[in-house]
C-alpha atoms as a PDB file:
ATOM      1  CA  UNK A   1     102.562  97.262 111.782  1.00  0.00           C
ATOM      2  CA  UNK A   2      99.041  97.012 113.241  1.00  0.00           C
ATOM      3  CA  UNK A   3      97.857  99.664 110.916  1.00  0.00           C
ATOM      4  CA  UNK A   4      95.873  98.140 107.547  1.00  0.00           C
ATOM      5  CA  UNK A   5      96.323  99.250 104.484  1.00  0.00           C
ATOM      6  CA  UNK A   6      93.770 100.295 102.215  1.00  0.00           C
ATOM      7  CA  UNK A   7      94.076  98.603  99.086  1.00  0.00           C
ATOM      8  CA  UNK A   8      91.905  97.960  95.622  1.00  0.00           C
ATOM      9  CA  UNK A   9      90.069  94.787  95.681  1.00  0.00           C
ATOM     10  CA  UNK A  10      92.124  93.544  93.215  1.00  0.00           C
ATOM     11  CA  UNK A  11      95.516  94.296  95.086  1.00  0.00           C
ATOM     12  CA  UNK A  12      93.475  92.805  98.083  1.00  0.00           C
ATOM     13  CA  UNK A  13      93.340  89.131  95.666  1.00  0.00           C
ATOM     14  CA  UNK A  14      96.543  89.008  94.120  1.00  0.00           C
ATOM     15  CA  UNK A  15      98.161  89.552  97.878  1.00  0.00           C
ATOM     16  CA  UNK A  16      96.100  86.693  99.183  1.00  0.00           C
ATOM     17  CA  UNK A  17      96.581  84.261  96.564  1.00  0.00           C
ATOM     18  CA  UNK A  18     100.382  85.044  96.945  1.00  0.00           C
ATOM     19  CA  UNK A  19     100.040  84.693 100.619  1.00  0.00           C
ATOM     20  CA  UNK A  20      98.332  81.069 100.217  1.00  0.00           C
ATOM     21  CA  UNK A  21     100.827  80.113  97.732  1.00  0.00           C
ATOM     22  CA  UNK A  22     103.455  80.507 100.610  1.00  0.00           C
ATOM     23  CA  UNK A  23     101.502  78.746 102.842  1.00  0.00           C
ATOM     24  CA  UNK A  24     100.800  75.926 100.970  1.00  0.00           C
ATOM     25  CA  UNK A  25     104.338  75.821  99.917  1.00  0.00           C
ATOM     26  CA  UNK A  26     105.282  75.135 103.538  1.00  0.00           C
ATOM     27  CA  UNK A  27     102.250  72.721 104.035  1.00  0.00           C
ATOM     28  CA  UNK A  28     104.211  70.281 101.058  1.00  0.00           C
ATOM     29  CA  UNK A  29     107.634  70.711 102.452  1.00  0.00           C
ATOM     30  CA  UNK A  30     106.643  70.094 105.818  1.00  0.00           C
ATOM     31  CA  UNK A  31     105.293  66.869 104.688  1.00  0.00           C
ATOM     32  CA  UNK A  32     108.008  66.028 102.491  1.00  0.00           C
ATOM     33  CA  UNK A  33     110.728  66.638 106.081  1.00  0.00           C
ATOM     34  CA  UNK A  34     110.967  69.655 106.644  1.00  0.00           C
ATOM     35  CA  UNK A  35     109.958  69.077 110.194  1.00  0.00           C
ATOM     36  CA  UNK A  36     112.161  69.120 113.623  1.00  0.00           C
ATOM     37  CA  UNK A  37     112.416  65.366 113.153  1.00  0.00           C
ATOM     38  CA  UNK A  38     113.671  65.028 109.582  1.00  0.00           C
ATOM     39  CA  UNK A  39     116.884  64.920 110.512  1.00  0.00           C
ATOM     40  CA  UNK A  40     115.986  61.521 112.361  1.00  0.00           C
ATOM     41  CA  UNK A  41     115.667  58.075 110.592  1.00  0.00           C
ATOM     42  CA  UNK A  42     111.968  57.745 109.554  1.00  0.00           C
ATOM     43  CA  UNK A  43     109.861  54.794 110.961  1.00  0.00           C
ATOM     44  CA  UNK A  44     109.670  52.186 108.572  1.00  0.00           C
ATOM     45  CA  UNK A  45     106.616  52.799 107.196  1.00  0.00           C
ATOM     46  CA  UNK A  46     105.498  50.705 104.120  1.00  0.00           C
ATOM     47  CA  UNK A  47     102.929  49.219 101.628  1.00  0.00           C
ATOM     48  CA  UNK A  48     103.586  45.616 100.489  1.00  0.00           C
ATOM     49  CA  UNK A  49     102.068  45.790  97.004  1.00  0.00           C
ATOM     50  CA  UNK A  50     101.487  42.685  94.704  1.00  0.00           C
ATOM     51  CA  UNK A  51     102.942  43.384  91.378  1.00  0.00           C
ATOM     52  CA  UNK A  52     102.734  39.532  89.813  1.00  0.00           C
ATOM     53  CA  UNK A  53     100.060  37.688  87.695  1.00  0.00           C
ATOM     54  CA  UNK A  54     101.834  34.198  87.922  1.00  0.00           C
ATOM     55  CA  UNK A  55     100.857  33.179  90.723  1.00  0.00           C
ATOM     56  CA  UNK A  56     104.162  34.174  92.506  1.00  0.00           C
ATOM     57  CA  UNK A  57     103.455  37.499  95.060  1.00  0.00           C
ATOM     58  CA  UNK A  58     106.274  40.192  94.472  1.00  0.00           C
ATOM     59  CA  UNK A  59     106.036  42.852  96.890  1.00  0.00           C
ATOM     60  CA  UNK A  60     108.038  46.351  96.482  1.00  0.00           C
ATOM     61  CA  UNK A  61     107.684  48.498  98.929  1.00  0.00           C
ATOM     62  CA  UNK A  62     106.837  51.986  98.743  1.00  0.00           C
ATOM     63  CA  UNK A  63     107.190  54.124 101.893  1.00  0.00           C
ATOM     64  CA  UNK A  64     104.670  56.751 103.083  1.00  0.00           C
ATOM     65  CA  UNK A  65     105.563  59.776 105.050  1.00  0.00           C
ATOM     66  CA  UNK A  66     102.946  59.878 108.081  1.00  0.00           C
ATOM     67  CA  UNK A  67     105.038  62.485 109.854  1.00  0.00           C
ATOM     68  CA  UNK A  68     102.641  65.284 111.607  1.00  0.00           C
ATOM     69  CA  UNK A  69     102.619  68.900 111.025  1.00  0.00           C
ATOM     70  CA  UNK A  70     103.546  71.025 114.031  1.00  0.00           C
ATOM     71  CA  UNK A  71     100.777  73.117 115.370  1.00  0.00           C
ATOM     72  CA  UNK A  72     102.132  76.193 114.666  1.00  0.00           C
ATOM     73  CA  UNK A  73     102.265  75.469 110.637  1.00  0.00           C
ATOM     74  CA  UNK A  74      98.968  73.931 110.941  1.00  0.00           C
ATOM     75  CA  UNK A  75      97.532  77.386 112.243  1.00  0.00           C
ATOM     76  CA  UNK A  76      99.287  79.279 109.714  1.00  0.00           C
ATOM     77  CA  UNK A  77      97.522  77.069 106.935  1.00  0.00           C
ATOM     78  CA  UNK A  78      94.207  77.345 108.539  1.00  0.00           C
ATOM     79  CA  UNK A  79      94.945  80.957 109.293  1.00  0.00           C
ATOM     80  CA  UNK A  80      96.145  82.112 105.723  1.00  0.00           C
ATOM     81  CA  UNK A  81      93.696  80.061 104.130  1.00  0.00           C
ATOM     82  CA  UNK A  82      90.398  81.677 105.465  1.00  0.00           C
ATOM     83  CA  UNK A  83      91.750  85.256 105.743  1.00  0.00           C
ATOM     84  CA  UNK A  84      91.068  87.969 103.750  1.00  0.00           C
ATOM     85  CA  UNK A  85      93.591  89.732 105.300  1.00  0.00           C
ATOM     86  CA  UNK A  86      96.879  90.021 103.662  1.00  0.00           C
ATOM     87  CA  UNK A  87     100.292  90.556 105.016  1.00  0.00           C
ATOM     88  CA  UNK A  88     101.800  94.243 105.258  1.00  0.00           C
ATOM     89  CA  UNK A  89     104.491  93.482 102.617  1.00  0.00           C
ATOM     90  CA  UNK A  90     104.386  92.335  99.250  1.00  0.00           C
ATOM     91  CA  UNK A  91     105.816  88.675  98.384  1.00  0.00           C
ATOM     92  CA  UNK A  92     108.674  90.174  96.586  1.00  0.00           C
ATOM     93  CA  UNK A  93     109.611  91.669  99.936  1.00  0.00           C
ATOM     94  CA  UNK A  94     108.708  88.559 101.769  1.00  0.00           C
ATOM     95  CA  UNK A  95     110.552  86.533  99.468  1.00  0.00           C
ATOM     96  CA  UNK A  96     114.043  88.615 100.316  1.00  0.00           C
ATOM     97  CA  UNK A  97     113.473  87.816 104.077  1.00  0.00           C
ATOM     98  CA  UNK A  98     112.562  84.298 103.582  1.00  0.00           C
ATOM     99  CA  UNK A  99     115.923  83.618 101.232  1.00  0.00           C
ATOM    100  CA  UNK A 100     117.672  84.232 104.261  1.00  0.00           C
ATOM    101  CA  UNK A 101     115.569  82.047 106.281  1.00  0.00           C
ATOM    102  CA  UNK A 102     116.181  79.073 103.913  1.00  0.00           C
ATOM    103  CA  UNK A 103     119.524  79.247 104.755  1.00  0.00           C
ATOM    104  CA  UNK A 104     119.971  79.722 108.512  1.00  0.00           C
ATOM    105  CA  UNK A 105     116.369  78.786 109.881  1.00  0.00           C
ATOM    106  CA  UNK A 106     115.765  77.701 112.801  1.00  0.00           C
ATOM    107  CA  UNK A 107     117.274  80.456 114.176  1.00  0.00           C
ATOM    108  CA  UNK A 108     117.124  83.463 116.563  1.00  0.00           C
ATOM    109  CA  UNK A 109     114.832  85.780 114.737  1.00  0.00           C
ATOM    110  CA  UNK A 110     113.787  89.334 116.478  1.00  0.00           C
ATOM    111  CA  UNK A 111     110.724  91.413 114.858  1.00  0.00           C
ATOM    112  CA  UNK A 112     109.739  94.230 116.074  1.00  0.00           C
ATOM    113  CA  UNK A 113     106.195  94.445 115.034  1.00  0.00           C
ATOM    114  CA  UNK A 114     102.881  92.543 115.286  1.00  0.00           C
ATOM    115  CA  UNK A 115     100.995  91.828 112.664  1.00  0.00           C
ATOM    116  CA  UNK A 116      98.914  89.923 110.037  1.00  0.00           C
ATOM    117  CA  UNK A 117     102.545  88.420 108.687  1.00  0.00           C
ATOM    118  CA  UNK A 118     103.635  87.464 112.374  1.00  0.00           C
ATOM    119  CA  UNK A 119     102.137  83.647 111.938  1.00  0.00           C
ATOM    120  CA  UNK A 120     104.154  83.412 108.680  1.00  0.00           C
ATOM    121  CA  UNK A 121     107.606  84.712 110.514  1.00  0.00           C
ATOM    122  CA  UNK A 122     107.829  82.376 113.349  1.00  0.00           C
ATOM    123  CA  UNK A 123     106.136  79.324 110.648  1.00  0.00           C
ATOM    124  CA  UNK A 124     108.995  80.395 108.221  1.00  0.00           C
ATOM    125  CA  UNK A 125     111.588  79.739 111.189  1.00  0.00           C
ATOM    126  CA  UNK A 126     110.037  76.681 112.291  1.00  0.00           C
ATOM    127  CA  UNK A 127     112.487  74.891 115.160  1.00  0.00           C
ATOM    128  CA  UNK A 128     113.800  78.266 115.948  1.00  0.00           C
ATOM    129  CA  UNK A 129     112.478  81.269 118.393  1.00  0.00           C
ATOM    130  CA  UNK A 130     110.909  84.053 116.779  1.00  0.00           C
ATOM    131  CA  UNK A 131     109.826  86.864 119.302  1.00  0.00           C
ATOM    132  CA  UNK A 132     107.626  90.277 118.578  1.00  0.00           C
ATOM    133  CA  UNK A 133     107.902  93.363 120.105  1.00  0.00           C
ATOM    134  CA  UNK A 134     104.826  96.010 119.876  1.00  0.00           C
ATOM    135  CA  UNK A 135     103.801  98.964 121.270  1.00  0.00           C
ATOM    136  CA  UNK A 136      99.775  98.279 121.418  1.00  0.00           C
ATOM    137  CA  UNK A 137      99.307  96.084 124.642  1.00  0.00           C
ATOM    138  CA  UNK A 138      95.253  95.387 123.315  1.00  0.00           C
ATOM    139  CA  UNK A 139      96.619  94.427 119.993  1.00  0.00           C
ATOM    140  CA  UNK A 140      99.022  91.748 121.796  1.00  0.00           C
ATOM    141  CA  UNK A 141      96.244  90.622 123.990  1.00  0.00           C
ATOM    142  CA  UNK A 142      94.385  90.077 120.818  1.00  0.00           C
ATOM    143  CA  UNK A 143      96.983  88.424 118.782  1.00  0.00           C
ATOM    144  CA  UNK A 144      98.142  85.933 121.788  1.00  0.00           C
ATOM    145  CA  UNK A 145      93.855  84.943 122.541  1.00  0.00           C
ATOM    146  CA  UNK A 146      93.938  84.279 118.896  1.00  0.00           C
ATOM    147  CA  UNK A 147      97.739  82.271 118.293  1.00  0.00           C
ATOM    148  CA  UNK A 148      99.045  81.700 121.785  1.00  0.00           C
ATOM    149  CA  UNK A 149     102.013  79.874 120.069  1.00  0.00           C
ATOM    150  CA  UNK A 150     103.610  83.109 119.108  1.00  0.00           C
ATOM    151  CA  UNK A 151     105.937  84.785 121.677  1.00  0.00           C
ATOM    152  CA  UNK A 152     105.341  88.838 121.786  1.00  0.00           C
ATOM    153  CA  UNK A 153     106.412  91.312 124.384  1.00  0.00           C
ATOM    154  CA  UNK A 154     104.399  94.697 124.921  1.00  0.00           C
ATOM    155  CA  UNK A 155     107.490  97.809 124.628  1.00  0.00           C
ATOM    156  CA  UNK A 156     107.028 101.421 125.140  1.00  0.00           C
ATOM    157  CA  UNK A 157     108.631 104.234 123.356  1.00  0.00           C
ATOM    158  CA  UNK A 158     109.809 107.678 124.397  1.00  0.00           C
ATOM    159  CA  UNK A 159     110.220 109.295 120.910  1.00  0.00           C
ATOM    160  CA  UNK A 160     108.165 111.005 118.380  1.00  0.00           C
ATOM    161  CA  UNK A 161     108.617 110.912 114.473  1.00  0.00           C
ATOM    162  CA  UNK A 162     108.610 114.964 114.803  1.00  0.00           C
ATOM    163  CA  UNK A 163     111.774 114.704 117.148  1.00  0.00           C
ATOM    164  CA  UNK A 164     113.166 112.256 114.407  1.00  0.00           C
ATOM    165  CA  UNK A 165     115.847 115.485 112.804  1.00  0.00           C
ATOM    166  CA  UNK A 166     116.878 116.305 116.477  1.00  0.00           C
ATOM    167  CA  UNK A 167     117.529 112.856 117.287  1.00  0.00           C
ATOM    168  CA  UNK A 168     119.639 112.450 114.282  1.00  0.00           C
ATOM    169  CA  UNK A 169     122.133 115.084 115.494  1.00  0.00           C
ATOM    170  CA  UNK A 170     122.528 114.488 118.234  1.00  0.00           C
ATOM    171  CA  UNK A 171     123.456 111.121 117.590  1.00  0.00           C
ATOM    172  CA  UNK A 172     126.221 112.111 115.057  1.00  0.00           C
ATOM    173  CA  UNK A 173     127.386 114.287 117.901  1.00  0.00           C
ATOM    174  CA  UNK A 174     127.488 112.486 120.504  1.00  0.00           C
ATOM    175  CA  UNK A 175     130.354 109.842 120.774  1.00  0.00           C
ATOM    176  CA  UNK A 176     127.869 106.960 122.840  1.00  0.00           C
ATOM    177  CA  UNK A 177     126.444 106.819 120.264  1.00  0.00           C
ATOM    178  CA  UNK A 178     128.830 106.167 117.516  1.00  0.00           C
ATOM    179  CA  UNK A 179     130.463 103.489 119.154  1.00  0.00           C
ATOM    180  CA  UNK A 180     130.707 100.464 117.242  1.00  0.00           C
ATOM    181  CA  UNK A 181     130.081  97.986 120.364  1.00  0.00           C
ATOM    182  CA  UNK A 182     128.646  98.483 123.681  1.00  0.00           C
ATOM    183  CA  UNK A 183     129.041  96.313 126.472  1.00  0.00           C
ATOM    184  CA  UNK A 184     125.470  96.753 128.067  1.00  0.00           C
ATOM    185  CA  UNK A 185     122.561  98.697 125.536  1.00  0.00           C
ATOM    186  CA  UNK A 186     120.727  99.253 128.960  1.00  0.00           C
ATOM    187  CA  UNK A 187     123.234 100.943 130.739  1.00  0.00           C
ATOM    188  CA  UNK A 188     123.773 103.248 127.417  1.00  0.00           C
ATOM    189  CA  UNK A 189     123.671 107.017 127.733  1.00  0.00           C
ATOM    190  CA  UNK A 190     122.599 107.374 123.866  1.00  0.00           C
ATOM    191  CA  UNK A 191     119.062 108.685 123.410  1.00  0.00           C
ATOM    192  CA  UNK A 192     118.328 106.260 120.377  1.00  0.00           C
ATOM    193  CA  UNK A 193     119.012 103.165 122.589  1.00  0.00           C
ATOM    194  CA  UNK A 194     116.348 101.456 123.780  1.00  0.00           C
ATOM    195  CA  UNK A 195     116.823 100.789 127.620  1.00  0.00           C
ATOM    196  CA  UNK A 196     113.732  99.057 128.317  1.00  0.00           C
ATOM    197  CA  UNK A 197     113.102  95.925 126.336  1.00  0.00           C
ATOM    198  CA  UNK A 198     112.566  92.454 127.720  1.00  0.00           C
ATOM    199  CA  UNK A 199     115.697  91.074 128.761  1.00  0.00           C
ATOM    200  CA  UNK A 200     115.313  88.044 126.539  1.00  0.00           C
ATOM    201  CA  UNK A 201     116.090  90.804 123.921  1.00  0.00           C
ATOM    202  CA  UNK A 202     119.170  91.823 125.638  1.00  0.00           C
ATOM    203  CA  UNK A 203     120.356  88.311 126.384  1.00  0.00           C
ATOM    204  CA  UNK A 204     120.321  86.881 122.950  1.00  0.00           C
ATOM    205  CA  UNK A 205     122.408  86.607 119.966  1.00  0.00           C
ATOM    206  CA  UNK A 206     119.790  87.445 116.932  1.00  0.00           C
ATOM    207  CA  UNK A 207     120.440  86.399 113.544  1.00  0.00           C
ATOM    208  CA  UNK A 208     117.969  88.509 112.088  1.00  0.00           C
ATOM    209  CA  UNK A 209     116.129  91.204 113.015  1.00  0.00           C
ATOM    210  CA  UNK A 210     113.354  93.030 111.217  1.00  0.00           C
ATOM    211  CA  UNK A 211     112.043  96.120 111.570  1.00  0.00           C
ATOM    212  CA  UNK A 212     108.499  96.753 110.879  1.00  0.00           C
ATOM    213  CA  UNK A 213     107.457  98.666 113.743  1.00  0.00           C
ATOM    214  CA  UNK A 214     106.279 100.812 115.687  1.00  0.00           C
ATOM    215  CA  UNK A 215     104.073 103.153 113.837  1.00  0.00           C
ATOM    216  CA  UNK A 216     105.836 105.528 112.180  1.00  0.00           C
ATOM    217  CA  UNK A 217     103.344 107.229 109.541  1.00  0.00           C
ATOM    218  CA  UNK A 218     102.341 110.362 111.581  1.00  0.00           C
ATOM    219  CA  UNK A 219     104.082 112.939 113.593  1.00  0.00           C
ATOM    220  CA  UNK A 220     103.188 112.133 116.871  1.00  0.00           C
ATOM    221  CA  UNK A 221     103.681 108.143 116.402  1.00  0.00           C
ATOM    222  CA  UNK A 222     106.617 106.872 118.392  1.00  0.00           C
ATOM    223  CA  UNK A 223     108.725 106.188 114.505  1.00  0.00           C
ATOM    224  CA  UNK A 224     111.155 103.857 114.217  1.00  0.00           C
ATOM    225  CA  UNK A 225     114.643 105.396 115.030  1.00  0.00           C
ATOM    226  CA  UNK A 226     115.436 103.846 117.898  1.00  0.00           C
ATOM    227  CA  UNK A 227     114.503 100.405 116.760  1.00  0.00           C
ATOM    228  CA  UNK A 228     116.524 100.846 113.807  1.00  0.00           C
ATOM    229  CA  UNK A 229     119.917 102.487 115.815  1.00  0.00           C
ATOM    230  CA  UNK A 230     119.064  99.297 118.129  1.00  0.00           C
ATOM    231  CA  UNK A 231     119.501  97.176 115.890  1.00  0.00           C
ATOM    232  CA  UNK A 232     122.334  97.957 114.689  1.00  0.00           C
ATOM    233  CA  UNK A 233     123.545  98.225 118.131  1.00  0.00           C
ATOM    234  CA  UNK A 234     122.586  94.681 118.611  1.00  0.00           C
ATOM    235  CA  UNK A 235     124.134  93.586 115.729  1.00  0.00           C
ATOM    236  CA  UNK A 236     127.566  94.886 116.134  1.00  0.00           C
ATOM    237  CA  UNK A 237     127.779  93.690 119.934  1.00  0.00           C
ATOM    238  CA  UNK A 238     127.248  89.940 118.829  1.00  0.00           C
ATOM    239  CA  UNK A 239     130.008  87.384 119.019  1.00  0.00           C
ATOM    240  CA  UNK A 240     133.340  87.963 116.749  1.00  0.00           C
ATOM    241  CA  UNK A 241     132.940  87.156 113.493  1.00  0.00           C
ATOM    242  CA  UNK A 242     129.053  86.818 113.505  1.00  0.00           C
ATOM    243  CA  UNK A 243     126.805  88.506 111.175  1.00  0.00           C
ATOM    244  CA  UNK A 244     123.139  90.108 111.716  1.00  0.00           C
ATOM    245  CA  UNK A 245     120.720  90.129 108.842  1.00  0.00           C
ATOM    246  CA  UNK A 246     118.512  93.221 109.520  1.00  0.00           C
ATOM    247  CA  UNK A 247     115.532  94.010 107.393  1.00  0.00           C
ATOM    248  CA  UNK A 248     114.037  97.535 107.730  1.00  0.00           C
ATOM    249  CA  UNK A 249     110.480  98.004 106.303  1.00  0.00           C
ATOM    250  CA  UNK A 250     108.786 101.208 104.854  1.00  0.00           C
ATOM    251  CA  UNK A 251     112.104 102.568 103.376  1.00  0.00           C
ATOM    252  CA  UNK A 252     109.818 105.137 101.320  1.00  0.00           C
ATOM    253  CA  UNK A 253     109.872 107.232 104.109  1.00  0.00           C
ATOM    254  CA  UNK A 254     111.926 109.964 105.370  1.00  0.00           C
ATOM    255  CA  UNK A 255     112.928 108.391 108.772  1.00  0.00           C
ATOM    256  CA  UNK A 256     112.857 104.672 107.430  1.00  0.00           C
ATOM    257  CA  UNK A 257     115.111 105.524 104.915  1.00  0.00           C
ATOM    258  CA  UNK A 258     117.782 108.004 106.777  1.00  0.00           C
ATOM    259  CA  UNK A 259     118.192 105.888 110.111  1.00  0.00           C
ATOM    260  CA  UNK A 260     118.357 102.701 108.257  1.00  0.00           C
ATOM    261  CA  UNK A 261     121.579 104.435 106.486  1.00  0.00           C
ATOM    262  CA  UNK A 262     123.030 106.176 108.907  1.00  0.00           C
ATOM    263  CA  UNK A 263     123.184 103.503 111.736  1.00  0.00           C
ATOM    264  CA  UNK A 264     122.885 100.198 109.571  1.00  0.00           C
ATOM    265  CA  UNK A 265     125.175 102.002 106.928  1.00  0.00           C
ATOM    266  CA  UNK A 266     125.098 102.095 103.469  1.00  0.00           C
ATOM    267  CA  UNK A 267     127.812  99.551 103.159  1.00  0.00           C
ATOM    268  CA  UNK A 268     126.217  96.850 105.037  1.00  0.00           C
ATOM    269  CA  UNK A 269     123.159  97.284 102.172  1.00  0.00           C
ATOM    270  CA  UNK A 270     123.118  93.573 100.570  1.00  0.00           C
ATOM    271  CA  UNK A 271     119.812  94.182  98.975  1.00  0.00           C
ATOM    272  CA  UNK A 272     116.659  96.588  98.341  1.00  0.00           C
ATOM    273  CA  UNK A 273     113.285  94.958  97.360  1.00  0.00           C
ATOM    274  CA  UNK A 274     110.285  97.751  96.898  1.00  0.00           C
ATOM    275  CA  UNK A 275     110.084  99.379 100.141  1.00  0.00           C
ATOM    276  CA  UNK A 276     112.429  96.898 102.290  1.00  0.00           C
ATOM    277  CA  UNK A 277     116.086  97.177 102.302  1.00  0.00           C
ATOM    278  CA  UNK A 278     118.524  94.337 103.680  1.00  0.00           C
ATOM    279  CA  UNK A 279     121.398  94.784 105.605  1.00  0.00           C
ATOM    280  CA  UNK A 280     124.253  92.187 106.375  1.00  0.00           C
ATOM    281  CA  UNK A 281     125.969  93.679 109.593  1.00  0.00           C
ATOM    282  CA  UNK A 282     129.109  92.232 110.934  1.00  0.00           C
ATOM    283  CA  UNK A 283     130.291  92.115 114.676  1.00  0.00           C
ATOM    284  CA  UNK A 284     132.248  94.952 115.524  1.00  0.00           C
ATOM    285  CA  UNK A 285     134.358  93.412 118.306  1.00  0.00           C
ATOM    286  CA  UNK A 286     136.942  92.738 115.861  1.00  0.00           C
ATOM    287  CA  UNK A 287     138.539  95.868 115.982  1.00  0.00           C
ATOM    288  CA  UNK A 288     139.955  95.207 112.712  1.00  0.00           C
ATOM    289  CA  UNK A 289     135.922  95.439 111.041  1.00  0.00           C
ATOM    290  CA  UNK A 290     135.115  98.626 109.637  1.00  0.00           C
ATOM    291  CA  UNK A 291     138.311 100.169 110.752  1.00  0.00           C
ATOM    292  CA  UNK A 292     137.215 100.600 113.917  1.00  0.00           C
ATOM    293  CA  UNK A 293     134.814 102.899 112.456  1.00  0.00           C
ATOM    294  CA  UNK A 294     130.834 103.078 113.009  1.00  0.00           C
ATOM    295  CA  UNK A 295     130.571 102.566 108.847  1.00  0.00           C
ATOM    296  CA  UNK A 296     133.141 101.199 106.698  1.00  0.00           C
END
């Protein structure tokens, strides 16, 4: 997620001036309440105006939102606005992701990933905690010098895109990891499961998750499977009757696109934008979900 791309100029324009229409988007409905006060009675505010020629002074009011911006949106405005640097996905993509905000921001959102979109994430789920997890400790030093508001966690990973097929059977194989909850992902004796994350991760109920991260596009990068069978993990362990929205990015390739089926399942699959794909994952402590099955 720290990697750029490489795109035409042209690309490179239409990106931003999709990126600043977001932004600005947010800029008018933050003014127009869409702040952690609007759900509080506004301060009377008003202009008397004088709308007689008689003599006789009739005043209407008209009211005037003076509410302030939080600093995190203001950053992403000032941020999006004099960057030339656009976000990793495409606002198609975006747009899937932040449908889902609309409706359940602020919320617990988990990314793993840091990157040029980060600002955007936690400005889309204003009120609510948004937390990154990356594998480039300079990169995070960078990013938190530059927007201390975001919350970001440095993680290491044991595995290796070239291990991805191994991993993969032995996962189908082995029943740890086929179980539909688990009481404790640190304690877990599955390979995929990531063991060492901050314990904020562990100790949270997420209503989304995306997966963006970590690099994945070479054979000795760390890839993605264990973020995406942690997920899922995550996900099914939440309270009965919850569901996780879980976005996995980069579908186009091979390990992207086989984990994200295999341990989000292809029934969970609400949606697929370009390369993201949208899962809807229920709790699995109902026993009557899935059958008691991994997949339905």
């Amino acid at each position: 997620m720290t990697t750029s791309l490489k795109l035409p100029i042209t690309s490179k324009l239409i990106l931003s001036s999709l990126a600043s229409i977001v932004v600005i988007t947010l800029f008018f409905i933050s003014r127009t309440g869409f702040s952690p006060s609007s759900s509080q009675a506004a301060p009377d505010k008003t202009i008397l105006i004088s709308s007689s020629s008689t003599g006789t002074k009739v005043q209407s009011p008209v009211s005037v939102n003076c509410g302030k911006i939080p600093p995190s949106l203001a950053d992403a405005l000032i941020h999006y606005a004099a960057s030339n640097v656009t976000p990793q996905q495409t606002h198609s993509e975006i747009s899937v992701t932040k449908k889902v905000l609309d409706k359940t921001s602020p919320c617990n959102f988990l990314v793993f990933g840091l990157g040029h979109d980060s600002l955007m994430w936690a400005s889309l789920n204003q009120g609510g905690r948004t937390i990154f997890l990356d594998e480039d400790e300079s990169w995070i030093r960078q990013i938190a010098e530059k927007f201390p508001s975001l919350e970001s966690y440095h993680v290491r990973y044991e595995t290796k895109v070239r291990d991805a097929p191994a991993l993969m059977t032995a996962a189908r194989d082995k029943e740890e990891c086929r179980r539909g909850v688990t009481t404790d992902l640190r304690a877990s004796q599955c390979e995929l499961a990531l063991k060492g994350l901050p314990e904020v991760v562990y100790e949270t109920e997420w209503d989304l998750i995306m997966v963006d991260a970590p690099t994945g596009f070479h054979e000795e990068a760390p890839g993605r499977m264990s973020a995406i069978f942690t997920s899922g993990m995550i996900a099914r362990s939440r309270e009965k009757g919850e569901t996780t929205a879980v976005f996995v990015h980069d579908v186009d390739r091979t390990v992207e696109d086989e984990f994200s089926m295999a341990f989000l399942c292809r029934d969970y699959l609400t949606v697929q934008e370009g390369r993201l794909r949208h899962f809807t994952v229920p709790s699995h402590r109902d026993a009557n979900v899935a059958g008691g099955k991994y997949c339905p």
